[in-house]
PDB file of N, CA and C in Angstrom:
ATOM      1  N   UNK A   1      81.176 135.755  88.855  1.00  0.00           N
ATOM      2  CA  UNK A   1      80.768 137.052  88.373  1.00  0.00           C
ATOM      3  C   UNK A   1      82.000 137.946  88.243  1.00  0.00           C
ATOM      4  N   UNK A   2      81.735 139.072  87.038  1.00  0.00           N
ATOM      5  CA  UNK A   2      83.213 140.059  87.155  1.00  0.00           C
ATOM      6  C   UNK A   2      83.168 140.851  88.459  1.00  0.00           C
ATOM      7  N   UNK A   3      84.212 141.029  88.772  1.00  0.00           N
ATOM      8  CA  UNK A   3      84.534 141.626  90.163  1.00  0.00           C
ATOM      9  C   UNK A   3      85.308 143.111  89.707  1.00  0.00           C
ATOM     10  N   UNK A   4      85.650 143.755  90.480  1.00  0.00           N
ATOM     11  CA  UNK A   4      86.738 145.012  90.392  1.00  0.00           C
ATOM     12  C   UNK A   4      87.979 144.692  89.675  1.00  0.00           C
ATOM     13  N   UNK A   5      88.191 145.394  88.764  1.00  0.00           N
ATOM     14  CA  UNK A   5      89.173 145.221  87.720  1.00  0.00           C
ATOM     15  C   UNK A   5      90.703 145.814  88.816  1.00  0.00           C
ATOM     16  N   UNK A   6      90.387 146.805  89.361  1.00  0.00           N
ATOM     17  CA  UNK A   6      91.513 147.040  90.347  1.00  0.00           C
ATOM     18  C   UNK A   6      92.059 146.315  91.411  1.00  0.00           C
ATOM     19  N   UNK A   7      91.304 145.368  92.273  1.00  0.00           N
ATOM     20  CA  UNK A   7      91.301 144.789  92.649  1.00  0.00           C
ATOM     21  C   UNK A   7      91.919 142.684  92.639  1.00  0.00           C
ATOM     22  N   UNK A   8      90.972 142.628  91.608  1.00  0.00           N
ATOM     23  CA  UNK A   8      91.168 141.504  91.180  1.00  0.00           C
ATOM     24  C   UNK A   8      92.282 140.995  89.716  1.00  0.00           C
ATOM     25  N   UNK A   9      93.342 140.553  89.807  1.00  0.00           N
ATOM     26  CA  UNK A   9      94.343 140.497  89.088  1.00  0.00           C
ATOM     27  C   UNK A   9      93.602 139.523  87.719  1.00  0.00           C
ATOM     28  N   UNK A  10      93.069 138.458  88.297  1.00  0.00           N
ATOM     29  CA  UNK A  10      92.176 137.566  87.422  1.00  0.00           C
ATOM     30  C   UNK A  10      91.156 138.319  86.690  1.00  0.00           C
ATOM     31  N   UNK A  11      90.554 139.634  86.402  1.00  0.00           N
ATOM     32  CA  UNK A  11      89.401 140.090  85.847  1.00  0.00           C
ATOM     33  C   UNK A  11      89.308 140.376  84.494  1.00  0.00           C
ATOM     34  N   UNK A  12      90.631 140.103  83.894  1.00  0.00           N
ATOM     35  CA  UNK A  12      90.792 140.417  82.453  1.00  0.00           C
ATOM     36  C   UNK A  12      89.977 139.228  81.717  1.00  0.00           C
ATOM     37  N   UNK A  13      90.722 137.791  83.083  1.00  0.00           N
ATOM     38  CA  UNK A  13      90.436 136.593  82.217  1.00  0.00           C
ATOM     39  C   UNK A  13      88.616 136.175  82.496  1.00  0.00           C
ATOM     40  N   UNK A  14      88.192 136.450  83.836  1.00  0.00           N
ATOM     41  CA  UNK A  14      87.121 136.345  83.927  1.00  0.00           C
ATOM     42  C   UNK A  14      86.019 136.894  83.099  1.00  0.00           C
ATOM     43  N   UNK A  15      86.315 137.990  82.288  1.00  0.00           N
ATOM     44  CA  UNK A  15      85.791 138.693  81.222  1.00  0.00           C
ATOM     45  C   UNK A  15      85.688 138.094  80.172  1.00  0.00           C
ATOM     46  N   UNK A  16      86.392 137.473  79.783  1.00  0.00           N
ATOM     47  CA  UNK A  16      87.018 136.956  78.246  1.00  0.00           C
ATOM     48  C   UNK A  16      86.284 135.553  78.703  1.00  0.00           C
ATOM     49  N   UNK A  17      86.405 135.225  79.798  1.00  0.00           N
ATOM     50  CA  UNK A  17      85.514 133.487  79.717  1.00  0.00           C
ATOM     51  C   UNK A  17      83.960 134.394  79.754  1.00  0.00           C
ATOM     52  N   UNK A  18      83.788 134.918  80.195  1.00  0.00           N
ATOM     53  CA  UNK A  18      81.646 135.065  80.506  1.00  0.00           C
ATOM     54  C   UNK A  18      82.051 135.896  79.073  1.00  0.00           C
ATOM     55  N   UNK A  19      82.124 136.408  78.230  1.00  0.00           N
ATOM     56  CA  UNK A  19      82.208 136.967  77.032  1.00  0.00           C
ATOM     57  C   UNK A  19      81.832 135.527  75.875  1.00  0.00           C
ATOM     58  N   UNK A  20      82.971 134.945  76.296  1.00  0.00           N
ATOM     59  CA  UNK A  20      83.239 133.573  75.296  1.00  0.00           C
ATOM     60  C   UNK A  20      82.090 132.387  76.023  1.00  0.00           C
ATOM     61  N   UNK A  21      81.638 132.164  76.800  1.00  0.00           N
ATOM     62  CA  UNK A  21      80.346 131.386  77.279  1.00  0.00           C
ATOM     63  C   UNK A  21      79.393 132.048  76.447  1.00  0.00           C
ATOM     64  N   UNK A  22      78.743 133.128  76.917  1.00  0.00           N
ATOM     65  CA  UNK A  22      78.003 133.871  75.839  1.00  0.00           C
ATOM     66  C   UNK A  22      77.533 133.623  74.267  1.00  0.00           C
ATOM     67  N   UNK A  23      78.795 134.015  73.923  1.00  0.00           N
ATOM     68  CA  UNK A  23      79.245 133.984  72.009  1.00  0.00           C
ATOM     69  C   UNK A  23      78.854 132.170  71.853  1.00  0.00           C
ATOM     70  N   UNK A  24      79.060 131.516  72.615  1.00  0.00           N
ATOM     71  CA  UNK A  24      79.250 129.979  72.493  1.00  0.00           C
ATOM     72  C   UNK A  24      77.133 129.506  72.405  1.00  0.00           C
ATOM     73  N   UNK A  25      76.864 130.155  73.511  1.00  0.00           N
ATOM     74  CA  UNK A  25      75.712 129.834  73.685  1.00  0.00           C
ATOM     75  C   UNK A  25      74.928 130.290  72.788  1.00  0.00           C
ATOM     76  N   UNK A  26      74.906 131.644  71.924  1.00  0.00           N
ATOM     77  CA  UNK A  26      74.354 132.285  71.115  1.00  0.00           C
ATOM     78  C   UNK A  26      75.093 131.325  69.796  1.00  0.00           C
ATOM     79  N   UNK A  27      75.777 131.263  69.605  1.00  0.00           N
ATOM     80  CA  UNK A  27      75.948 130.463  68.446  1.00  0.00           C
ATOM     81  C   UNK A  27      75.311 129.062  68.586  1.00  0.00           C
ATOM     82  N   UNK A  28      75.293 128.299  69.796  1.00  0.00           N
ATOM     83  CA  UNK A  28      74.483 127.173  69.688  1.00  0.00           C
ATOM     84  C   UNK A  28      73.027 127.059  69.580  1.00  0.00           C
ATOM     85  N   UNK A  29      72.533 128.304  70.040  1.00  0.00           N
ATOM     86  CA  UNK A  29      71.142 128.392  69.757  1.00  0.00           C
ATOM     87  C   UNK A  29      70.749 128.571  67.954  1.00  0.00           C
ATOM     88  N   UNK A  30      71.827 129.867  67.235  1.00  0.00           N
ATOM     89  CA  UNK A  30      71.059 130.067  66.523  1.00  0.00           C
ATOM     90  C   UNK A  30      72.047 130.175  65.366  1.00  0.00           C
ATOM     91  N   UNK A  31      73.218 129.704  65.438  1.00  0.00           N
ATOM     92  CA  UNK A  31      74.407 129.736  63.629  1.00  0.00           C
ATOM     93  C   UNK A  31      73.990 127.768  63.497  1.00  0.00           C
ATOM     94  N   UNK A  32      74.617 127.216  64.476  1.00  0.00           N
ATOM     95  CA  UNK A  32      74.214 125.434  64.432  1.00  0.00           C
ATOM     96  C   UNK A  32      73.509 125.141  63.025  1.00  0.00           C
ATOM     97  N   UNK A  33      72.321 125.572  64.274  1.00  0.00           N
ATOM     98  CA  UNK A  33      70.502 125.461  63.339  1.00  0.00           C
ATOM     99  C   UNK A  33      71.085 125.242  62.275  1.00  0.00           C
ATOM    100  N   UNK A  34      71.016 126.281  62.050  1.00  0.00           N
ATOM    101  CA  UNK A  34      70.685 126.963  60.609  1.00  0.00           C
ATOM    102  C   UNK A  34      72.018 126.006  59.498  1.00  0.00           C
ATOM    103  N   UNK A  35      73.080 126.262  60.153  1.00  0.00           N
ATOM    104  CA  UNK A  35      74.079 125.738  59.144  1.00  0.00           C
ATOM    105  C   UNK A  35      73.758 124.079  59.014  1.00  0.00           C
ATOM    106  N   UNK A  36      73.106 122.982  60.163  1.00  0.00           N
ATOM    107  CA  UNK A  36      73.021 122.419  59.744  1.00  0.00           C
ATOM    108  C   UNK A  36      71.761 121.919  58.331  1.00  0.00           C
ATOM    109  N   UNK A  37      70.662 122.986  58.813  1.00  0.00           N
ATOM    110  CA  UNK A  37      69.592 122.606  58.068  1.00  0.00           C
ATOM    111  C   UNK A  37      70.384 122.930  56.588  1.00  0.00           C
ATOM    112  N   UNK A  38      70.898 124.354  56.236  1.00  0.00           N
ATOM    113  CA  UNK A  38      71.330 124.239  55.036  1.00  0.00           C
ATOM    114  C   UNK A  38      72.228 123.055  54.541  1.00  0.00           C
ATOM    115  N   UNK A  39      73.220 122.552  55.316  1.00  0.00           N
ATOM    116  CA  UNK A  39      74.079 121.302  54.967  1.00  0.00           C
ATOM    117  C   UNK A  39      72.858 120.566  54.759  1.00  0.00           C
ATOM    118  N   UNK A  40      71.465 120.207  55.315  1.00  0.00           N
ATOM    119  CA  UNK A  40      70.894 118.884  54.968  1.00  0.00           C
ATOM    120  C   UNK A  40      70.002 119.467  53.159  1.00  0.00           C
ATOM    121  N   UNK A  41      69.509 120.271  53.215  1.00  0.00           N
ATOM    122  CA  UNK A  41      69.575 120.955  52.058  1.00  0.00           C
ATOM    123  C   UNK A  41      70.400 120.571  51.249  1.00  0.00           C
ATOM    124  N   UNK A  42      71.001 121.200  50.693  1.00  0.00           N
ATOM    125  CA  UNK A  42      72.374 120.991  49.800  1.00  0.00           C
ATOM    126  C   UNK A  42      72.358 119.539  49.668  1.00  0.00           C
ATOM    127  N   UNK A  43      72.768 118.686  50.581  1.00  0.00           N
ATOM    128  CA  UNK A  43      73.216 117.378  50.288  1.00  0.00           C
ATOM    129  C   UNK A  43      71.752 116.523  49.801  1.00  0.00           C
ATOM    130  N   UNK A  44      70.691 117.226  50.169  1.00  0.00           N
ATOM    131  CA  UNK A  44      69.536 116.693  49.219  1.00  0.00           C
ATOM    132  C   UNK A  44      69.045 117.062  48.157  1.00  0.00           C
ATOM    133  N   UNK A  45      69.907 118.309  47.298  1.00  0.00           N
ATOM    134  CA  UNK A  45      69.866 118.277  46.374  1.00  0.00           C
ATOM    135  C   UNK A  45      70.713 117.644  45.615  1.00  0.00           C
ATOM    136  N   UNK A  46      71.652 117.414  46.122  1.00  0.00           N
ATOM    137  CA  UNK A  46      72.963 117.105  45.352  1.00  0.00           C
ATOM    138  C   UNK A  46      72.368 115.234  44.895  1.00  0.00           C
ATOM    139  N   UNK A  47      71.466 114.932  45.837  1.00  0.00           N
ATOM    140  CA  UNK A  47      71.413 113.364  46.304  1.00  0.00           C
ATOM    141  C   UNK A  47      70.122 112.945  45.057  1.00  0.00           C
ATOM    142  N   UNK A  48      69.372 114.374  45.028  1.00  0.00           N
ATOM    143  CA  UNK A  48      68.384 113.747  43.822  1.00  0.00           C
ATOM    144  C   UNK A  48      68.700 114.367  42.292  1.00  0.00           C
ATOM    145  N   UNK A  49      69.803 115.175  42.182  1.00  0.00           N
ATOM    146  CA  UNK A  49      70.431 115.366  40.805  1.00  0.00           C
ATOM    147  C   UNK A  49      71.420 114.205  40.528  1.00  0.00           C
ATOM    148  N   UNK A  50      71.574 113.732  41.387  1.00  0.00           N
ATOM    149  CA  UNK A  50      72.725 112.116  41.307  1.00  0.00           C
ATOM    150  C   UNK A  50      71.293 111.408  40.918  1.00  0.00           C
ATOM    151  N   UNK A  51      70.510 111.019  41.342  1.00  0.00           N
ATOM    152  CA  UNK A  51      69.368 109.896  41.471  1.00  0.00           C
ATOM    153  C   UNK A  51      68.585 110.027  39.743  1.00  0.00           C
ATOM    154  N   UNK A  52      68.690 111.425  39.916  1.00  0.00           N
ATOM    155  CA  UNK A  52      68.268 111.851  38.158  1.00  0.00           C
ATOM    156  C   UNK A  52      68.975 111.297  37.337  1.00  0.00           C
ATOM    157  N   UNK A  53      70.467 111.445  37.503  1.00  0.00           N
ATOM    158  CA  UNK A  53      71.412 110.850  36.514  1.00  0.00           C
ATOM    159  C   UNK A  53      71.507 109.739  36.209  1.00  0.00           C
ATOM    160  N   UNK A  54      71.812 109.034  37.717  1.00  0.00           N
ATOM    161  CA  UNK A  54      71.564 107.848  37.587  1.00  0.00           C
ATOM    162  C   UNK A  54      70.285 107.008  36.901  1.00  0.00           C
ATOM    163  N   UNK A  55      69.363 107.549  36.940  1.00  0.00           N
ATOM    164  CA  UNK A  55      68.065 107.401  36.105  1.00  0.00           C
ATOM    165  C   UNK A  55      68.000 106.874  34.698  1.00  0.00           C
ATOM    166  N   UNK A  56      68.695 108.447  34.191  1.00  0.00           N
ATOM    167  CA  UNK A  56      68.598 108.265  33.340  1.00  0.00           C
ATOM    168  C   UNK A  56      69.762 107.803  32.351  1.00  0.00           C
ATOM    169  N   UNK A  57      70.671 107.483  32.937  1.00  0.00           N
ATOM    170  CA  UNK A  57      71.947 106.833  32.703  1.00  0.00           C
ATOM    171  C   UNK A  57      71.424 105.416  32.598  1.00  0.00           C
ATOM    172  N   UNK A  58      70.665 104.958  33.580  1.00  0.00           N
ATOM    173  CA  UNK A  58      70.028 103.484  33.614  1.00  0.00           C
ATOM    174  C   UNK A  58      69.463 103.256  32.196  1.00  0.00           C
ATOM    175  N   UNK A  59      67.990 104.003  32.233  1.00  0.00           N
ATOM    176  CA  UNK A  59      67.222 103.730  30.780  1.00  0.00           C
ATOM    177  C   UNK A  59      67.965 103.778  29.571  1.00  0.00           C
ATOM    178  N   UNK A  60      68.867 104.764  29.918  1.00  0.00           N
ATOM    179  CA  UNK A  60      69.636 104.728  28.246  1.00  0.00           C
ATOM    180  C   UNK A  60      70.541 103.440  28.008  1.00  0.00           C
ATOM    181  N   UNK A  61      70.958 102.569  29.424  1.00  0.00           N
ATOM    182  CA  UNK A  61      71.963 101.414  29.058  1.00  0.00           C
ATOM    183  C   UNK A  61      70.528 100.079  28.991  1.00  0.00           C
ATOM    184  N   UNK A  62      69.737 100.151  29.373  1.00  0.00           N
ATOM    185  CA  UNK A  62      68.637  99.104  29.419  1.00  0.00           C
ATOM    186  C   UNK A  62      68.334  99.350  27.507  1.00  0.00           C
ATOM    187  N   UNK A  63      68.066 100.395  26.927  1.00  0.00           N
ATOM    188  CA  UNK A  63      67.257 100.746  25.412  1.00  0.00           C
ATOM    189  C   UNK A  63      68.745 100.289  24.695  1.00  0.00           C
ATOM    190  N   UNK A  64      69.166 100.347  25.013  1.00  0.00           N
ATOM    191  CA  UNK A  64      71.211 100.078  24.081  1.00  0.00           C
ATOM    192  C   UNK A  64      71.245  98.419  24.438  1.00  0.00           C
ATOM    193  N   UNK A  65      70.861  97.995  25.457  1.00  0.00           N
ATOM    194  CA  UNK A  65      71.364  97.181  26.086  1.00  0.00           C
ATOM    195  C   UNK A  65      70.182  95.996  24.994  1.00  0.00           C
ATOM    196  N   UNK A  66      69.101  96.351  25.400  1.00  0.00           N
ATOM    197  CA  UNK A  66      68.118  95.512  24.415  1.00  0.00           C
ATOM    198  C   UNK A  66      68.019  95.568  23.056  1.00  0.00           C
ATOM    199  N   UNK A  67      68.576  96.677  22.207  1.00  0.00           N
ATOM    200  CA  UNK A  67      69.161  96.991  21.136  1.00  0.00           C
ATOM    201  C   UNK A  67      69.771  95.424  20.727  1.00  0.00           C
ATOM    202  N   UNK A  68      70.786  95.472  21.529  1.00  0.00           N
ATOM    203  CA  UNK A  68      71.987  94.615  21.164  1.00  0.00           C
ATOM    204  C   UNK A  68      71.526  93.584  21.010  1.00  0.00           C
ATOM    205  N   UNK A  69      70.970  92.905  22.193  1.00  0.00           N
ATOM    206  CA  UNK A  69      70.223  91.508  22.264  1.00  0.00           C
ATOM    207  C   UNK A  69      69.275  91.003  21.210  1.00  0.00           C
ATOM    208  N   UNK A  70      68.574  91.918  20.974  1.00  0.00           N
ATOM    209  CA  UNK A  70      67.797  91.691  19.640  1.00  0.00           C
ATOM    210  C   UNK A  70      68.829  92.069  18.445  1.00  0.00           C
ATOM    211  N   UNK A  71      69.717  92.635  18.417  1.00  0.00           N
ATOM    212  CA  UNK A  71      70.222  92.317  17.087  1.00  0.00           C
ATOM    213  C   UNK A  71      70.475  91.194  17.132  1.00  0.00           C
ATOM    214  N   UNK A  72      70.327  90.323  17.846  1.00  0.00           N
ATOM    215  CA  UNK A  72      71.099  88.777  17.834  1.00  0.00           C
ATOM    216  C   UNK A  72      69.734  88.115  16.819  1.00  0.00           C
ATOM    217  N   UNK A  73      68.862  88.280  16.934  1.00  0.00           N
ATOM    218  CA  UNK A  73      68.286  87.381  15.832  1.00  0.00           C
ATOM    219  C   UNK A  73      67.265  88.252  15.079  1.00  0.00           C
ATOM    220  N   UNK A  74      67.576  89.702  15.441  1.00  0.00           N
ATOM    221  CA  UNK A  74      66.608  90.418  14.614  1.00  0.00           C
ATOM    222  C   UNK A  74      67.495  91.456  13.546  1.00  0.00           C
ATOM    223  N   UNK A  75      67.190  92.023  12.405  1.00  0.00           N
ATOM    224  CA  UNK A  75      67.647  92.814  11.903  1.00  0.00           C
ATOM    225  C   UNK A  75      68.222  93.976  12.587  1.00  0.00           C
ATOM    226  N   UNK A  76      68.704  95.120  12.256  1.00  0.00           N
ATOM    227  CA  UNK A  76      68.966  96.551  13.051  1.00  0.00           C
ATOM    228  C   UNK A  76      67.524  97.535  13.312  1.00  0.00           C
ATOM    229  N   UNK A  77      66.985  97.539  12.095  1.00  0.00           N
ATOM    230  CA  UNK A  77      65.999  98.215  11.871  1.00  0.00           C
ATOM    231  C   UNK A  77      64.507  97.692  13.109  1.00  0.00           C
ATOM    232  N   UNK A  78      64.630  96.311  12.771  1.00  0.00           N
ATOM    233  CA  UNK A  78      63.459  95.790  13.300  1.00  0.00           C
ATOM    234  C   UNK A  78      63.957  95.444  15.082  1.00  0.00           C
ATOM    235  N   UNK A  79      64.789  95.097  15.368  1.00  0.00           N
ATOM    236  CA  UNK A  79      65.167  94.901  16.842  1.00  0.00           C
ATOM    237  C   UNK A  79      65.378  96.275  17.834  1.00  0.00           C
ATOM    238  N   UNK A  80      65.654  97.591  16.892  1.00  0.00           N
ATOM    239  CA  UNK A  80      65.337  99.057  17.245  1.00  0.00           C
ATOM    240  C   UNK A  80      63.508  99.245  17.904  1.00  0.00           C
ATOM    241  N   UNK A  81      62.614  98.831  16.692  1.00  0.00           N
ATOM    242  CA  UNK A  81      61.180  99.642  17.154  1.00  0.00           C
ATOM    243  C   UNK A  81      60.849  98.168  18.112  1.00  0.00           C
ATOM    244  N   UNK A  82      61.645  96.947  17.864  1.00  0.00           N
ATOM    245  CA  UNK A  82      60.375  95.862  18.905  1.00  0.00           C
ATOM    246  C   UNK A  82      61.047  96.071  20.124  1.00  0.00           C
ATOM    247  N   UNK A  83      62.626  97.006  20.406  1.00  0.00           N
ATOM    248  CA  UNK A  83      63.082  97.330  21.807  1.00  0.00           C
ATOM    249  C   UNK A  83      62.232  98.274  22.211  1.00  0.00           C
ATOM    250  N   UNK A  84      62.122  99.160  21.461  1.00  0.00           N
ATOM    251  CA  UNK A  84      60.963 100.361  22.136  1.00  0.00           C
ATOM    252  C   UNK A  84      60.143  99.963  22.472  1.00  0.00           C
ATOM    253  N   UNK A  85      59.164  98.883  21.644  1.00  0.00           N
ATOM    254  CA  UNK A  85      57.984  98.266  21.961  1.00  0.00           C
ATOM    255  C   UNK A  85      58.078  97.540  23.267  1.00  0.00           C
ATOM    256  N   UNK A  86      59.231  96.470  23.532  1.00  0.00           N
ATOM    257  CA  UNK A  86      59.099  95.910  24.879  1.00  0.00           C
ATOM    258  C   UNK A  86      59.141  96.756  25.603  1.00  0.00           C
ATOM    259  N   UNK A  87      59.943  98.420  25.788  1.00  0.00           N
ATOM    260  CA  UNK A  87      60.120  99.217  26.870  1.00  0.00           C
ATOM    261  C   UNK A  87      58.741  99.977  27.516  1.00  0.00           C
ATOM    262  N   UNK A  88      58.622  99.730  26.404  1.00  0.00           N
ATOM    263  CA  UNK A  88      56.855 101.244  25.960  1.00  0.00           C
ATOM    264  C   UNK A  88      55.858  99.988  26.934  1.00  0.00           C
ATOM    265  N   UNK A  89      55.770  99.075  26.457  1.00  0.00           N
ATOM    266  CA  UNK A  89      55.241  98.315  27.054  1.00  0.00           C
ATOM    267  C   UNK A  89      55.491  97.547  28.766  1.00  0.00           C
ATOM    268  N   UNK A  90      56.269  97.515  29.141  1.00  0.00           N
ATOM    269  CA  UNK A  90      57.153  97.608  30.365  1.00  0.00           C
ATOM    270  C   UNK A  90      56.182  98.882  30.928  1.00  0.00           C
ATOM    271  N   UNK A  91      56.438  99.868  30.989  1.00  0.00           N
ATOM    272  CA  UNK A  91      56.353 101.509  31.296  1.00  0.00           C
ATOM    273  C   UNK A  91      54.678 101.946  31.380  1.00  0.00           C
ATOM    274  N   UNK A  92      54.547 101.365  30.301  1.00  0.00           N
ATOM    275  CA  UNK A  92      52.678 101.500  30.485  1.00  0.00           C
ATOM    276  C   UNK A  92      52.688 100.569  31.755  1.00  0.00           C
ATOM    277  N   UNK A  93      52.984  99.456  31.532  1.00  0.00           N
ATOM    278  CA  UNK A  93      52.170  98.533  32.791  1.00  0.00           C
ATOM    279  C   UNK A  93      52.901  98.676  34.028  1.00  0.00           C
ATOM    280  N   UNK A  94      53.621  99.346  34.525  1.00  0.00           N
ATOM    281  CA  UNK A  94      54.193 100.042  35.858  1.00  0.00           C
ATOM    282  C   UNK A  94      53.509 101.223  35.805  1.00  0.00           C
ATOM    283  N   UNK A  95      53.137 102.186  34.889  1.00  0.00           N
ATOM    284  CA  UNK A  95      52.674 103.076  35.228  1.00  0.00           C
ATOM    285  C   UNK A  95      50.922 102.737  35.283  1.00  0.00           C
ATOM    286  N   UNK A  96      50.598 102.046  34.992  1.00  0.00           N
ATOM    287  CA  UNK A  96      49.275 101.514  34.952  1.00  0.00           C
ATOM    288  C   UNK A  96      48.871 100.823  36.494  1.00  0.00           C
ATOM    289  N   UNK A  97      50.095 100.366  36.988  1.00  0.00           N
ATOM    290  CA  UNK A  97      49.679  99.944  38.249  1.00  0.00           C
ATOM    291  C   UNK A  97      50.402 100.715  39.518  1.00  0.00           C
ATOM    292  N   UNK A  98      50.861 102.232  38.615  1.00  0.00           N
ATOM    293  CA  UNK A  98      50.830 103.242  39.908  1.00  0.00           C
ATOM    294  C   UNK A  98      49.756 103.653  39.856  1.00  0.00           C
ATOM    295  N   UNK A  99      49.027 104.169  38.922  1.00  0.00           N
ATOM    296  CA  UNK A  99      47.699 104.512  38.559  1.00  0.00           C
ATOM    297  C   UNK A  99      46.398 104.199  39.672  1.00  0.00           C
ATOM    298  N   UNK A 100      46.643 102.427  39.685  1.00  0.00           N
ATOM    299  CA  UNK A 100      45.768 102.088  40.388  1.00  0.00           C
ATOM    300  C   UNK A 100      46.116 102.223  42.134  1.00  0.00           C
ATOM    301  N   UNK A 101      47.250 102.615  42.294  1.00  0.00           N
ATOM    302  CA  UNK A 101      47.380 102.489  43.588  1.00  0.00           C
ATOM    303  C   UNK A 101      47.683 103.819  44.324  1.00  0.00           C
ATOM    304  N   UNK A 102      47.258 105.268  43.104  1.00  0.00           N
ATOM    305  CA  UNK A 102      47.437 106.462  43.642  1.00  0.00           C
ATOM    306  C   UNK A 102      46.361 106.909  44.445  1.00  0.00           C
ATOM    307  N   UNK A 103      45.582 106.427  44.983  1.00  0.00           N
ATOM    308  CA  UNK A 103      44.324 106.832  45.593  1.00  0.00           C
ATOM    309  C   UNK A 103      44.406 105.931  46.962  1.00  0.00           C
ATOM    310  N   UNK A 104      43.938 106.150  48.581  1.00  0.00           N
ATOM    311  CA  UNK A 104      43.915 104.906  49.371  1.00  0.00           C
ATOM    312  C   UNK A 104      42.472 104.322  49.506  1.00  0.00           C
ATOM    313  N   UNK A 105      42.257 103.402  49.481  1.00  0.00           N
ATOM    314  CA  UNK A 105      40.977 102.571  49.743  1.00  0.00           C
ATOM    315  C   UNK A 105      40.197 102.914  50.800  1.00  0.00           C
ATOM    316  N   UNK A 106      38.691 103.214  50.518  1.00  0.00           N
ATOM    317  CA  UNK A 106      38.275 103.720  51.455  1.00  0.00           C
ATOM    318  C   UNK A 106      37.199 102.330  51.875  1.00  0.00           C
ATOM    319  N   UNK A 107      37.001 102.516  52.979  1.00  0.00           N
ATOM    320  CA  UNK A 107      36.545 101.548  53.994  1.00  0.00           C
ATOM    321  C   UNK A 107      34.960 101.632  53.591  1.00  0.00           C
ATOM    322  N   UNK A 108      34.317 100.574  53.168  1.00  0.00           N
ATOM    323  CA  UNK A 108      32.895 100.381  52.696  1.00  0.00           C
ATOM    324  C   UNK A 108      32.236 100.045  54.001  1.00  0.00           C
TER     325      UNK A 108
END
């Protein structure tokens, strides 16, 4: 505990430690928190504007990518709409069987 400042030669420093315990404890209760939740924030946005990109960076090299392949024995014109067609088709039937599995089964 602080003691008599006249007295005690040590009371400047004993001040400055229960001052700085204090400031330490109040910051661990309540700057921490907070700064970490915002750091987890932030880095989860940052993590699904990457995931977006990546997305859609994907589909565009898969539609180019099947482009190409079918130009191998198809015209330009015609290996263009039957790539869409395999994709379109792909996309329905994944989304057709999220469809069925957006609901949970209820117990008969």
């Amino acid at each position: 505990m602080i003691s008599n400042p006249f007295t005690d030669p040590r009371w400047a420093k004993k001040t400055v430690a229960l001052i700085d315990r204090w400031v330490d404890f109040i910051s661990d209760k309540t700057t921490r928190p907070v700064a970490n939740l915002v750091r987890g924030i932030v880095f989860g946005l940052i993590a699904v504007v990457a995931a977006i990109t990546i997305l859609v960076l994907a589909l565009v090299g898969l539609t180019r990518g099947l482009n190409e392949l079918l130009d191998i024995w198809l015209s330009r014109e015609n290996a263009v709409w039957v790539s869409y067609f395999i994709l379109s088709f792909i996309f329905i039937g994944v989304g057709s069987l999220m469809m069925r599995k957006r609901h949970a089964k209820q117990p008969r």
